[in-house]
Protein backbone atom coordinates (compact mmCIF):
# COMPACT_ATOMS: atom_id res chain seq x y z
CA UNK A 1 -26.36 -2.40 1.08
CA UNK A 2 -26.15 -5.14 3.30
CA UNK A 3 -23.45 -4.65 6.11
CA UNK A 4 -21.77 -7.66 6.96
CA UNK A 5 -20.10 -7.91 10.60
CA UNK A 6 -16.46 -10.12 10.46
CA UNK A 7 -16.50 -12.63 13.02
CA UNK A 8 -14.15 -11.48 15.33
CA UNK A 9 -10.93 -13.71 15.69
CA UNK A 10 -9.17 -15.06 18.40
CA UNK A 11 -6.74 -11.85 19.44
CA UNK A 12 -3.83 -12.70 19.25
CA UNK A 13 -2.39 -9.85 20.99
CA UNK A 14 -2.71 -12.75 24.28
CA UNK A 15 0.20 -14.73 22.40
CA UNK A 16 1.64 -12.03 20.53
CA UNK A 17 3.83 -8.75 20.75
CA UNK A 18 7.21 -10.02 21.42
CA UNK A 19 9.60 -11.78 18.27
CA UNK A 20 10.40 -15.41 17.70
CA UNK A 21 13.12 -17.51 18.56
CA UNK A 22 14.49 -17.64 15.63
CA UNK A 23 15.10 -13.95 15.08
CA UNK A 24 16.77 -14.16 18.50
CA UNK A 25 18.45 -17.16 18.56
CA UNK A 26 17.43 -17.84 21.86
CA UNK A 27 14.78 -20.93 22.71
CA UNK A 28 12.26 -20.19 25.88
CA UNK A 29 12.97 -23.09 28.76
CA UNK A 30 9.68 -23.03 29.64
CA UNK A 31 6.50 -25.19 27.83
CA UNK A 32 4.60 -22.04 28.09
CA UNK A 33 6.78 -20.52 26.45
CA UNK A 34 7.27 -22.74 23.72
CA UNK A 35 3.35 -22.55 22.98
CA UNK A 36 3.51 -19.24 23.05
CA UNK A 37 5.91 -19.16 20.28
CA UNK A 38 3.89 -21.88 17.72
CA UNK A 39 0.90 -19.81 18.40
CA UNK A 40 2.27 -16.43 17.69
CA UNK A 41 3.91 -17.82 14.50
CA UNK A 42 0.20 -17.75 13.14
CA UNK A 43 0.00 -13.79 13.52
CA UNK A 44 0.18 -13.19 9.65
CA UNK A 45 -1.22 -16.75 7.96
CA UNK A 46 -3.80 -18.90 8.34
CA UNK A 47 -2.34 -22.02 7.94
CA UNK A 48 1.77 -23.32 8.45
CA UNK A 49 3.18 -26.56 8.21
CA UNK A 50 5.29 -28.18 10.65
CA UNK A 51 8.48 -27.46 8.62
CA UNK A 52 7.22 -23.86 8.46
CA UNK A 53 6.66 -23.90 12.29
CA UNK A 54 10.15 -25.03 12.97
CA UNK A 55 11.75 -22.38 10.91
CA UNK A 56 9.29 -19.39 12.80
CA UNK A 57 10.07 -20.59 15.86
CA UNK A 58 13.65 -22.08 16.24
CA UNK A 59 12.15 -25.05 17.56
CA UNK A 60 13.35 -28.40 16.88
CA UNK A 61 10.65 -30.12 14.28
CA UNK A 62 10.30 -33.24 16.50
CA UNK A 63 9.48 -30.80 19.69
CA UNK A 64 6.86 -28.80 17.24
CA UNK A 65 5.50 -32.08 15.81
CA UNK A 66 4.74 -33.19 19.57
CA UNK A 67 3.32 -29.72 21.11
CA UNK A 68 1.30 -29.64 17.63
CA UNK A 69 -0.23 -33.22 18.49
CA UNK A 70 -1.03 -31.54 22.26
CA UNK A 71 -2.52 -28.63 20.88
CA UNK A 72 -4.30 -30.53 18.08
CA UNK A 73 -6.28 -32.45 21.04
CA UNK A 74 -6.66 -29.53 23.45
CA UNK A 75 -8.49 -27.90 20.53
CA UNK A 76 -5.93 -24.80 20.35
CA UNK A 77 -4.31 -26.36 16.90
CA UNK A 78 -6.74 -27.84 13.73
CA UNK A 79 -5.15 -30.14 11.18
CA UNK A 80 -5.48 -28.40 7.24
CA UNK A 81 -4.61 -31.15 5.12
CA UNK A 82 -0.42 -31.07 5.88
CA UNK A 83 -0.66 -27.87 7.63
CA UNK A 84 -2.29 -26.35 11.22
CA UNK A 85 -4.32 -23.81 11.59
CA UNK A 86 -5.55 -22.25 14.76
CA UNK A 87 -8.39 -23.81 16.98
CA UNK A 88 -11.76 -23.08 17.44
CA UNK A 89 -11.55 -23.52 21.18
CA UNK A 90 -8.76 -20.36 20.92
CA UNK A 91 -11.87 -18.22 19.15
CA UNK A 92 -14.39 -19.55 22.07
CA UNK A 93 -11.70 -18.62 24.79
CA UNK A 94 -10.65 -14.98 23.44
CA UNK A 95 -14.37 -13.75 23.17
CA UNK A 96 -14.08 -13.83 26.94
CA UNK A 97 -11.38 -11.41 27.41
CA UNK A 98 -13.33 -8.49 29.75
CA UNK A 99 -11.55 -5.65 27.56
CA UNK A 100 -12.54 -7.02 24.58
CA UNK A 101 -16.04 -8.29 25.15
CA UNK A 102 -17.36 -4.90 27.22
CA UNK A 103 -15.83 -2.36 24.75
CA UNK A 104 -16.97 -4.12 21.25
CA UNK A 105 -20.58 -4.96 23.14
CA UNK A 106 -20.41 -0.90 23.65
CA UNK A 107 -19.25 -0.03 19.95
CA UNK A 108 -21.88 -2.20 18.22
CA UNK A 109 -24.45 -0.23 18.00
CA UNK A 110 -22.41 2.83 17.34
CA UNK A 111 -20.78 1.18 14.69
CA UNK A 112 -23.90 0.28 12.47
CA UNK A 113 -24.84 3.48 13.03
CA UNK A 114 -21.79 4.90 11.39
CA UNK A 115 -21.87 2.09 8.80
CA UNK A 116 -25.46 3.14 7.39
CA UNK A 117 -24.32 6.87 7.15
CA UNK A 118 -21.34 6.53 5.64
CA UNK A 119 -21.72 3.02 3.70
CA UNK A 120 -18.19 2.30 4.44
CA UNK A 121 -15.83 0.20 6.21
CA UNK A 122 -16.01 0.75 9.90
CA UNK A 123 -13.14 0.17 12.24
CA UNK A 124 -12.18 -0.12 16.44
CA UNK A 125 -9.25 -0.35 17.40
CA UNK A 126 -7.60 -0.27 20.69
CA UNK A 127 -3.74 0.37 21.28
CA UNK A 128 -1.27 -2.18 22.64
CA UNK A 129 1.91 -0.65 22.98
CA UNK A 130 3.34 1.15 20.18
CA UNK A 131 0.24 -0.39 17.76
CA UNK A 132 -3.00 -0.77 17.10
CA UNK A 133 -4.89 -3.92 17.49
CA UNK A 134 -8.42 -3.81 15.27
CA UNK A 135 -11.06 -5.51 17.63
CA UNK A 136 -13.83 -5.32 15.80
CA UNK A 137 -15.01 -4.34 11.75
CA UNK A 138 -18.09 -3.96 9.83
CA UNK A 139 -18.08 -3.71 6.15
CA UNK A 140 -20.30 -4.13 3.29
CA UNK A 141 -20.16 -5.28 -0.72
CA UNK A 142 -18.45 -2.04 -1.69
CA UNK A 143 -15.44 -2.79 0.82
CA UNK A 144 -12.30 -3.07 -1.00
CA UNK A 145 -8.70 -4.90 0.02
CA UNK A 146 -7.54 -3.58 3.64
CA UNK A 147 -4.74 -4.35 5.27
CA UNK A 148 -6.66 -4.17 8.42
CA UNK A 149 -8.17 -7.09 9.80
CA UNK A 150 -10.07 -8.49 13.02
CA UNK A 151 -7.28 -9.07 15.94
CA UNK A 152 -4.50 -7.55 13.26
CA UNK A 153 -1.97 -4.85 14.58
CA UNK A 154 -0.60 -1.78 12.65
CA UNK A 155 2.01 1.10 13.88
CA UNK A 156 0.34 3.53 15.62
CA UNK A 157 1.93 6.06 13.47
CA UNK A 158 0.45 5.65 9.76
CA UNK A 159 -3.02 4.75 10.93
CA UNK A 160 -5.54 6.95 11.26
CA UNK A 161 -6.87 4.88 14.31
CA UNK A 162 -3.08 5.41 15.93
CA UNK A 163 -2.88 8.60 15.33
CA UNK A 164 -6.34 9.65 17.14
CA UNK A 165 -5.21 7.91 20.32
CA UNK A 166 -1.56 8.94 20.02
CA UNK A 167 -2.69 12.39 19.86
CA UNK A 168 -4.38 12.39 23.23
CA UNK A 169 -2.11 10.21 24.86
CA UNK A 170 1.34 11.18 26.65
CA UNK A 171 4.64 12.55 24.76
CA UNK A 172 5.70 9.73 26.72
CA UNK A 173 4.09 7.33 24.14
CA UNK A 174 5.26 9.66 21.49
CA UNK A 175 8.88 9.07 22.73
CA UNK A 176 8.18 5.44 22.28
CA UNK A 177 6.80 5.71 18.92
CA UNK A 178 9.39 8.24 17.69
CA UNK A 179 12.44 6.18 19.17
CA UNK A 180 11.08 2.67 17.77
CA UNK A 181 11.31 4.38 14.47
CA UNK A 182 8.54 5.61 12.18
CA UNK A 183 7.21 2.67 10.66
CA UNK A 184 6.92 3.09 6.50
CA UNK A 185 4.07 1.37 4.33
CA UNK A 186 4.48 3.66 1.29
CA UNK A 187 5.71 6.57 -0.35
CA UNK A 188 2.96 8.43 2.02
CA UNK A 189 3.60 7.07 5.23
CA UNK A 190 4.87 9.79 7.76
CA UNK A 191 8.30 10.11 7.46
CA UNK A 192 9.62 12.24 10.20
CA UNK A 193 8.79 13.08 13.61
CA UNK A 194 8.18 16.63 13.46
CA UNK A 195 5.28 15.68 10.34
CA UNK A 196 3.80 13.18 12.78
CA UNK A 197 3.82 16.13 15.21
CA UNK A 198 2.60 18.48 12.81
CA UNK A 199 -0.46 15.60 12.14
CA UNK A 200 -1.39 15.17 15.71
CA UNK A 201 -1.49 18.83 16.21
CA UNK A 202 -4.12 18.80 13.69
CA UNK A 203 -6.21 15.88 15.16
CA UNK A 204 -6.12 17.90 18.53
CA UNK A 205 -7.86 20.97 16.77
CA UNK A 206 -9.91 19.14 14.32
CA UNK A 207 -11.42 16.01 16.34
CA UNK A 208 -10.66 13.33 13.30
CA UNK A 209 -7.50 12.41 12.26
CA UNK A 210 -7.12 11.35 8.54
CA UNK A 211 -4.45 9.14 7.12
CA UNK A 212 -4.30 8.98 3.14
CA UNK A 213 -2.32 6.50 1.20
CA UNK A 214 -0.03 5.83 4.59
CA UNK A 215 -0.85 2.24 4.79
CA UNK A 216 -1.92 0.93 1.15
CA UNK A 217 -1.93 3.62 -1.98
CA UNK A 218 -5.31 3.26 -2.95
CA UNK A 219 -7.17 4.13 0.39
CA UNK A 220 -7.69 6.60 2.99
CA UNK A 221 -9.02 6.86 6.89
CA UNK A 222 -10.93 8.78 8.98
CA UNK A 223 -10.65 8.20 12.85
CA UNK A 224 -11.86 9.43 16.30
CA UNK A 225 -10.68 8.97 19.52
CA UNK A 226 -13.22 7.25 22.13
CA UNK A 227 -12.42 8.64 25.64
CA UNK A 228 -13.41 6.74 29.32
CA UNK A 229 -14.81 7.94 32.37
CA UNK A 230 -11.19 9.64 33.31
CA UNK A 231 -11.22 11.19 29.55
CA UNK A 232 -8.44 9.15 28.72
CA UNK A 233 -8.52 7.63 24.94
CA UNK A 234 -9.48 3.89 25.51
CA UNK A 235 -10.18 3.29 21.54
CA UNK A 236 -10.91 4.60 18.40
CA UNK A 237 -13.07 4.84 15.69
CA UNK A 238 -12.72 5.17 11.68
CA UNK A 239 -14.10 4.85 8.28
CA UNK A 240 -11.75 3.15 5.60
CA UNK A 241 -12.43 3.33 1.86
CA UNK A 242 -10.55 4.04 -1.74
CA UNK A 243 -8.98 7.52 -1.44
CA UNK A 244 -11.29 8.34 -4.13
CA UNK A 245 -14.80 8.31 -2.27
CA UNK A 246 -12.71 10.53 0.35
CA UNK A 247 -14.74 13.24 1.85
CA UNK A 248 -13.24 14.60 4.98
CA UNK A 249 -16.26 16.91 5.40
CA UNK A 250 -19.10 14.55 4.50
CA UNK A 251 -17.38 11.88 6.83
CA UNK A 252 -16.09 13.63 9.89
CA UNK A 253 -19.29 14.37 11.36
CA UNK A 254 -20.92 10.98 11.76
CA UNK A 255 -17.54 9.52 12.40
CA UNK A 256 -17.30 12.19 15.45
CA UNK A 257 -20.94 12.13 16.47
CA UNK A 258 -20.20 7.97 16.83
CA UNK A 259 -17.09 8.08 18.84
CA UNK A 260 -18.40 10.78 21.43
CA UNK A 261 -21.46 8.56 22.04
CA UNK A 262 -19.87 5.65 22.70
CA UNK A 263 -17.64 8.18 24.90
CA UNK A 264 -20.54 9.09 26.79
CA UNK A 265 -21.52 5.47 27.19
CA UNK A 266 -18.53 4.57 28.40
CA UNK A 267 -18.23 7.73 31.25
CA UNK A 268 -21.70 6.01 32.34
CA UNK A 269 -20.02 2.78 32.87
C-alpha cells in the first residue's frame, strides 16, 4: 500500500477560534478585523460566494466585494468561477509558523513508521484551547471518510487525540471542557462528565486512549500523548479506521512505541 501524505493546509487556527459577526451582531471597527472575519468564514468550505460571505460575516456585500478584490491581489483570496477560495500565498505563509513546522518536521518520520505497521490512517494533532487542531495526516487507499482533516479542529472531548492530551493536562482544562459543555457527534459521544472522567482515568493507566463511534458511527481511534522536554503533552498521536478493523491490542503498541519516540526527540530538542 502506497501511503499518501495530505498536503498540509493553511491553519487556520491563525484566523480562527472566535465566532462571526453575524452570530454576534456586532461588526469589528478595525480592517484587521474585518479580514479576519472573511477568512475565518472559510473554516468548513472550500469555496463561498460573495453573497455567502456577507451572510457569514455580517458584513455589508459592497465592503466584502472590495476586501475580496484586496485579498484577490495580495494572493490571500483566489477567484472559483463566482465564488473565492483561499490563496496559495496563505498555504506558503502558514508552513512557516515555528510550532507547526518544528513539531510535524519531528513527527514525520514517526508517522510513516506507524503508517507501515498499522496500514492505517495516521493522525497529529495539537490542542488549541478547548480543541484539537489536526496538523498533519498520512493515509493510504484503504482510508475511509473522516471527519478529520489537515488544519481542521474537533472538541477535545470525543476525540481520541483530545482525550490523550486532556488526560495529562490540568483539571483546570477539564473545567474548561466540562463547563463549555460536552460536545455530541453521535449516539456514542461522551455524554457526561463523570464518563469523560471515568475515560481519562483509563488513558492515564493504559497509555492510549480509544474513542469508538464518538465522532462518526462507523470508525474508531487510537491515540497517544507526545510529551516535551518539561513532560508536558505538546501533541498527540492516533490511528483512525472503520470500527471494524479495531484492534486495541494489535494497535496500541506501535501507536505507543511512535509517540514516546517522538517524545524522546523532542526532550533532546
Amino acid at each position: 500500500m502506497t501511503a499518501e501524505r495530505v498536503a498540509p493546509g493553511f491553519a487556520l487556527a491563525a484566523v480562527a477560534g472566535g465566532v462571526t459577526a453575524a452570530a454576534t451582531g456586532r461588526t469589528p471597527d478595525s480592517v484587521l478585523g474585518k479580514v479576519k472575519l472573511l477568512l475565518t468564514a472559510f473554516a468548513d468550505d472550500d469555496e463561498l460566494t460573495l453573497a455567502e460571505l456577507s451572510r457569514r460575516t455580517g458584513l455589508p456585500k459592497s465592503t466584502v466585494f472590495r476586501l475580496c478584490q484586496e485579498l484577490v491581489a495580495g494572493g490571500l483570496l483566489e477567484r472559483w468561477g463566482a465564488a473565492y477560495r483561499l490563496g496559495l500565498w496563505l498555504w506558503e505563509i502558514g508552513q512557516q509558523v515555528p510550532r507547526q513546522r518544528i513539531l510535524r518536521e519531528a513527527a514525520l518520520p514517526f508517522m510513516e513508521d506507524l503508517f507501515v505497521a498499522t496500514k492505517e490512517t495516521v493522525h497529529l494533532a495539537i490542542r488549541d484551547g478547548i480543541e484539537v487542531l489536526y496538523v498533519e495526516k498520512i493515509m493510504g487507499h484503504r482510508a475511509v471518510e473522516s471527519p478529520s482533516r489537515v488544519a481542521g479542529r474537533l472538541p477535545l472531548s470525543c476525540t481520541a487525540t483530545g482525550k490523550a492530551m486532556l488526560a495529562y493536562s490540568s483539571h483546570h482544562l477539564l473545567g474548561q471542557v466540562v463547563a463549555a459543555g460536552l460536545a455530541s457527534y453521535t449516539p456514542h459521544s461522551v455524554a457526561t462528565p463523570m464518563a469523560l472522567a471515568a475515560q481519562l482515568e483509563r488513558v492515564r493507566r493504559d497509555g492510549v486512549a480509544v474513542e469508538i463511534e464518538e465522532t462518526r458511527v462507523g470508525h474508531a481511534s487510537l491515540a497517544a500523548p507526545v510529551l516535551g522536554a518539561r513532560r508536558t503533552v505538546v501533541a498527540a498521536l492516533s490511528i483512525t479506521l472503520p470500527t471494524a478493523r479495531l484492534s486495541v491490542p494489535r494497535l496500541s503498541v506501535p501507536l505507543r512505541n511512535a509517540a514516546m519516540g517522538l517524545s524522546k526527540r523532542l526532550a533532546r530538542g
